[in-house]
N, C-alpha and C. Protein backbone atom coordinates (compact mmCIF):
# COMPACT_ATOMS: atom_id res chain seq x y z
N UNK A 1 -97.25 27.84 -138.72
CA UNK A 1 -98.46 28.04 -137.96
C UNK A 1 -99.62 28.21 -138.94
N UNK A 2 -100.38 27.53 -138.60
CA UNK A 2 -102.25 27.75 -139.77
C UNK A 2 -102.51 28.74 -139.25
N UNK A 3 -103.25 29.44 -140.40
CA UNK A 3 -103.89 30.51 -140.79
C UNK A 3 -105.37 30.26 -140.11
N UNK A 4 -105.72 29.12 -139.93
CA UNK A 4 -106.93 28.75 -139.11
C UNK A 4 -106.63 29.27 -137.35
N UNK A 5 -105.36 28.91 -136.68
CA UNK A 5 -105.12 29.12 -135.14
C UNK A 5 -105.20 30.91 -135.16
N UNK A 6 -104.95 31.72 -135.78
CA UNK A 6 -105.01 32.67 -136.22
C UNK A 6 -105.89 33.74 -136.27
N UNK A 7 -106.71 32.93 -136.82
CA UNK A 7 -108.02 33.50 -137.55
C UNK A 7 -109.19 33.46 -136.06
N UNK A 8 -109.00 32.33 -135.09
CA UNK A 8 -109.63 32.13 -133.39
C UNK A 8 -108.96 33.14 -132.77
N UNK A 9 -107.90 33.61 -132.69
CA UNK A 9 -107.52 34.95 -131.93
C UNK A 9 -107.96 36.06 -132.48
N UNK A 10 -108.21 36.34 -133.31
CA UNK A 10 -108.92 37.50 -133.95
C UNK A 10 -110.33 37.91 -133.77
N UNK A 11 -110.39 39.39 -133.43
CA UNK A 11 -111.45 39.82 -132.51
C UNK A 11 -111.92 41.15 -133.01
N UNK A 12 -112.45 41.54 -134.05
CA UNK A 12 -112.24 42.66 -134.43
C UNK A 12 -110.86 43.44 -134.90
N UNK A 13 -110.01 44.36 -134.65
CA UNK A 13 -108.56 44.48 -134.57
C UNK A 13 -107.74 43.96 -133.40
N UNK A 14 -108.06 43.20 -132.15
CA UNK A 14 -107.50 42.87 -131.23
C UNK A 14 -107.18 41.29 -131.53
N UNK A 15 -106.36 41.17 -130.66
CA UNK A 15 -105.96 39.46 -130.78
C UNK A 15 -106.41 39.17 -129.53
N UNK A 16 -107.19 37.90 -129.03
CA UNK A 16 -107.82 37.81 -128.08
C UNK A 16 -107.40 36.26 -127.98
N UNK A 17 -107.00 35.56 -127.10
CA UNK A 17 -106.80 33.85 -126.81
C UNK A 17 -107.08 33.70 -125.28
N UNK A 18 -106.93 32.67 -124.81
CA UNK A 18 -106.29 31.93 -123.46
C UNK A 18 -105.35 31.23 -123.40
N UNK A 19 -104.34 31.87 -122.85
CA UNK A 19 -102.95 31.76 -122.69
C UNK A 19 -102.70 30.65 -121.06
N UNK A 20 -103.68 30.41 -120.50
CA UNK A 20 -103.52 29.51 -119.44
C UNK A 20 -104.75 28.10 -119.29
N UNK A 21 -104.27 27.07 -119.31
CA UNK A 21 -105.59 26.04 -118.44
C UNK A 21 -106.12 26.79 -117.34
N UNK A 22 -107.79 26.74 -117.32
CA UNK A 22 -108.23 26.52 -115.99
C UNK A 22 -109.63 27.16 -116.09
N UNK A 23 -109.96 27.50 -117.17
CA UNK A 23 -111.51 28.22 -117.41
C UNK A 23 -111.72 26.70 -117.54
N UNK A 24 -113.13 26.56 -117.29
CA UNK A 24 -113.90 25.95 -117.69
C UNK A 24 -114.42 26.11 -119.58
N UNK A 25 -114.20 24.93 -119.97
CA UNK A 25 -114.95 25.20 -121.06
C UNK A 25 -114.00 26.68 -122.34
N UNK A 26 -113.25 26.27 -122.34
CA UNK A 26 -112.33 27.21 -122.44
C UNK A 26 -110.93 26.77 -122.81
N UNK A 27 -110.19 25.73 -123.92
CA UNK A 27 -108.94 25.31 -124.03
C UNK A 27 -108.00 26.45 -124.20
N UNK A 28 -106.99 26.17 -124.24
CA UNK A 28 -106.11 27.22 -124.67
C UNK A 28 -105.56 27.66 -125.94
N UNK A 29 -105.37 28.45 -126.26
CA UNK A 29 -105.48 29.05 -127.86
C UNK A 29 -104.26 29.89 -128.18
N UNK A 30 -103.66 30.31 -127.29
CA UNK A 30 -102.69 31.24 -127.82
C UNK A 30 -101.67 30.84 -126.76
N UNK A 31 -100.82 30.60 -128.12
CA UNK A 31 -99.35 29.17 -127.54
C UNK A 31 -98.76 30.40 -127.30
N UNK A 32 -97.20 29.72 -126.94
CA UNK A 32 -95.93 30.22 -126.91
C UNK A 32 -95.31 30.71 -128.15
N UNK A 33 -95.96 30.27 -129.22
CA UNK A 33 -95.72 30.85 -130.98
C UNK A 33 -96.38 31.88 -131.21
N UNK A 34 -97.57 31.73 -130.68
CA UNK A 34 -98.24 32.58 -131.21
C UNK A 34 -97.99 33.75 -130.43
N UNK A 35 -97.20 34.48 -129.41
CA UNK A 35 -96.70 35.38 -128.16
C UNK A 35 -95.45 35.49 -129.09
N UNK A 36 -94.76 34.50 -129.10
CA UNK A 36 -93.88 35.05 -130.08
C UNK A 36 -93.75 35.66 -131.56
N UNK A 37 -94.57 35.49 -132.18
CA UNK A 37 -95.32 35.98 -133.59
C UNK A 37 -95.45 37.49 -133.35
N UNK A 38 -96.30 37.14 -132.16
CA UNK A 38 -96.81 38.79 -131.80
C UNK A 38 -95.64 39.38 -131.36
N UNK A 39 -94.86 39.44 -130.77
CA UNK A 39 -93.79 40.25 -130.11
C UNK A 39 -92.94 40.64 -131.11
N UNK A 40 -92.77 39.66 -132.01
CA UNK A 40 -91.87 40.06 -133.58
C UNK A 40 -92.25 40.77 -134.02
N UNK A 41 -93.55 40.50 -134.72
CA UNK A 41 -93.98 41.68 -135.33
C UNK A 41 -94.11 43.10 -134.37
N UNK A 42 -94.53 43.36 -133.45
CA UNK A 42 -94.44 44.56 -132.92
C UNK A 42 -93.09 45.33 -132.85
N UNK A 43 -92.26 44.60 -132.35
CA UNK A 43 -90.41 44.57 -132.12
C UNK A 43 -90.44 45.66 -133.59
N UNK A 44 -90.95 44.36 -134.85
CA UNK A 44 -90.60 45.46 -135.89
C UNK A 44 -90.98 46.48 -136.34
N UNK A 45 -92.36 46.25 -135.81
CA UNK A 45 -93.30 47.83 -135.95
C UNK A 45 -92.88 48.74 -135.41
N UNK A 46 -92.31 48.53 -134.06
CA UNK A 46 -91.43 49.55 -133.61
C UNK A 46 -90.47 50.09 -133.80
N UNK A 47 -89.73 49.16 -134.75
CA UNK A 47 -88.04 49.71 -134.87
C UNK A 47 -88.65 50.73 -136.33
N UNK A 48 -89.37 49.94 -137.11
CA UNK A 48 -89.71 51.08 -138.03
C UNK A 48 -90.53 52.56 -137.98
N UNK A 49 -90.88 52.17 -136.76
CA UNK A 49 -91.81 53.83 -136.52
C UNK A 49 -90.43 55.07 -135.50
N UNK A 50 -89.77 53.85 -134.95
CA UNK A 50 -88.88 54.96 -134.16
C UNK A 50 -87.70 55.39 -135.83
N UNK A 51 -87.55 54.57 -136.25
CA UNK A 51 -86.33 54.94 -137.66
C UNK A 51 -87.04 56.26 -138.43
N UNK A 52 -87.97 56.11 -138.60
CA UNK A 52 -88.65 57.41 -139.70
C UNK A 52 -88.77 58.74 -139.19
């Protein structure tokens, strides 16, 4: 995945996309990779904050 698709979800500290067609003016930006990216990493953020 580019570091460019990436860098369009990024919003300050939030990740921000459109995950569906149908805005106007508005493509979609945050795939099925990129949901999965995110869920990994959290998955692991979590297993390491509950372990300590």
């Amino acid at each position: 995945m580019e570091q460019a698709s990436w860098v369009r979800l990024q919003n300050g500290s939030d990740i921000r996309g459109v995950a569906v067609a149908g805005i106007a003016d508005q493509p979609v930006n945050l795939t099925a990779a990129h949901a999965n990216s995110i869920g990994q990493a959290f998955a692991h953020w979590l297993v390491t904050i509950i372990n300590h």
